[in-house]
Protein backbone atom coordinates (compact mmCIF):
# COMPACT_ATOMS: atom_id res chain seq x y z
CA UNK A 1 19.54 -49.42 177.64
CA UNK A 2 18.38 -52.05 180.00
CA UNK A 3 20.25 -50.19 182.54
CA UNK A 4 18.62 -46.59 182.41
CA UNK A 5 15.42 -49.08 182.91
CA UNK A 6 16.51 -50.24 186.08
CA UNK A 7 17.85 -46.98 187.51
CA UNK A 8 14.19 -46.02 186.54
CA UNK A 9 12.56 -48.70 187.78
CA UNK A 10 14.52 -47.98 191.07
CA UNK A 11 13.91 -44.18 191.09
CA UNK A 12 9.80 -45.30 190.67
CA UNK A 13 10.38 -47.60 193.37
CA UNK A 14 11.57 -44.95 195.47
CA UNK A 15 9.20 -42.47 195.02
CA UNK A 16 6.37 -45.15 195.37
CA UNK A 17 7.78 -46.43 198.47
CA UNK A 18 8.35 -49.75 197.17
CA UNK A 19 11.21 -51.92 199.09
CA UNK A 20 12.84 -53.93 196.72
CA UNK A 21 14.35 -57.02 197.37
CA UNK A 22 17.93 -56.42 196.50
CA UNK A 23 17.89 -53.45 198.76
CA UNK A 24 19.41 -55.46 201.71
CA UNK A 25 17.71 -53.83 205.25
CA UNK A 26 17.23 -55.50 209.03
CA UNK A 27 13.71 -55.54 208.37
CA UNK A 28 12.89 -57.39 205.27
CA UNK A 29 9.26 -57.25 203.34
CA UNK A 30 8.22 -60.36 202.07
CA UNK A 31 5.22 -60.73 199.69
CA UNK A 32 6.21 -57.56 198.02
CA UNK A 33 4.18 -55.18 200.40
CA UNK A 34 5.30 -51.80 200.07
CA UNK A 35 6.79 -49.41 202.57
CA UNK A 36 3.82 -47.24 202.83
CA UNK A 37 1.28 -50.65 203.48
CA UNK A 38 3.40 -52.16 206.13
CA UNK A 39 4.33 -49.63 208.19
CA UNK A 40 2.12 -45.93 207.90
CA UNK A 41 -1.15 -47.47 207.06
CA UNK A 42 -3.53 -47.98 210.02
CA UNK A 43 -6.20 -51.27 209.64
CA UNK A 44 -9.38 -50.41 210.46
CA UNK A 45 -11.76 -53.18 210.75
CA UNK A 46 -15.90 -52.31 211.55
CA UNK A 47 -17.32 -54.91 213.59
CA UNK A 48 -20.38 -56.03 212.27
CA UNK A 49 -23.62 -55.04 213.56
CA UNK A 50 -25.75 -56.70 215.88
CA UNK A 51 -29.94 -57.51 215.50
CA UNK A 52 -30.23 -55.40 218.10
CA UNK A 53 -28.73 -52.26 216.34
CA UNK A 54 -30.12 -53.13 212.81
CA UNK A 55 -33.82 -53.27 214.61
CA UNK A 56 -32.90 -49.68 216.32
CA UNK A 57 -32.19 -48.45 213.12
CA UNK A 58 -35.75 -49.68 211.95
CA UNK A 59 -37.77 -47.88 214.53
CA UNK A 60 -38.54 -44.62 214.61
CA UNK A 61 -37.99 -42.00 217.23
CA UNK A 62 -41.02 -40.35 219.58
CA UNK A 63 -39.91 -37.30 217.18
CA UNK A 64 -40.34 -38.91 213.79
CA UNK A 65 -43.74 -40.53 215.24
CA UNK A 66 -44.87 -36.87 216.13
CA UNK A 67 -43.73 -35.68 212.93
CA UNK A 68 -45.25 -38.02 211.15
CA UNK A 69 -48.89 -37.53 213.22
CA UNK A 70 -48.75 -34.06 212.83
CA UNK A 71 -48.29 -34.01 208.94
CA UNK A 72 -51.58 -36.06 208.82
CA UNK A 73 -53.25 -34.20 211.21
CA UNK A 74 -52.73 -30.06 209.72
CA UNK A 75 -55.12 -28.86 211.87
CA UNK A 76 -52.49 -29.84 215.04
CA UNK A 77 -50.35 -26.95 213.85
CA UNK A 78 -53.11 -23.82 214.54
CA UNK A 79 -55.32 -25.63 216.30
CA UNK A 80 -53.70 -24.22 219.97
CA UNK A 81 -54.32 -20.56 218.68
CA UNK A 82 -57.89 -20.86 217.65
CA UNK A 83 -60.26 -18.00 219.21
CA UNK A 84 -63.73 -19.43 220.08
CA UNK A 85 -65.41 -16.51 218.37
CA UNK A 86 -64.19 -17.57 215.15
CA UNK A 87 -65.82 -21.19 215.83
CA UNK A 88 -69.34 -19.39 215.80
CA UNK A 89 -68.41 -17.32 211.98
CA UNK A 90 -67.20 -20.26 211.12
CA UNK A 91 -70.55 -22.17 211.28
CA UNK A 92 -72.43 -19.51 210.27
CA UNK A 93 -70.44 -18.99 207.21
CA UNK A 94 -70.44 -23.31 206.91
CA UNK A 95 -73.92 -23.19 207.12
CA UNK A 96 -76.19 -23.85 203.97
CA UNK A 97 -78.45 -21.27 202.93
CA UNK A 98 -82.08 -22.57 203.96
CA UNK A 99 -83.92 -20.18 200.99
């Protein structure tokens, strides 16, 4: 039985991409790293970031700042298209009745 474990534990190796130790090649593993880990894998290490770009990140852009103005100012977004002649029915219509 303990044999039919092993042939299974090699055929999971295998498959896995585990390198065994008893499997005798030129380029040895050593701290049990597997096949796939050593040699397809690609490290990618993100620098850390600087002040500078953590501060950037912070700030907002002339957009945002515009966007932001204009959402407390309403008026910004008709305001341009406004006919004087409405300006005068506006006041009169404003205007409290003196009776």
């Amino acid at each position: 039985m303990a044999s039919a474990r092993v042939k299974t534990g090699h055929f999971l190796a295998k498959v896995l991409g585990i390198k065994l130790n008893n499997e005798g090649s030129s380029d040895d593993l050593t701290r049990g790293e597997s096949i796939i880990s050593v040699q397809t894998l690609d490290c990618y290490v993100e620098p850390e970031p600087t002040s500078e770009e953590w501060v950037r990140h912070l700030i907002p852009s002339g957009h945002d700042v515009v966007t932001y103005a204009r959402s407390l100012f309403p008026f910004t977004y008709w305001i341009g298209r406004y006919n004087l002649q409405w300006l005068i029915g506006d006041l009169v219509a404003g205007r409290p009745s003196l009776g």
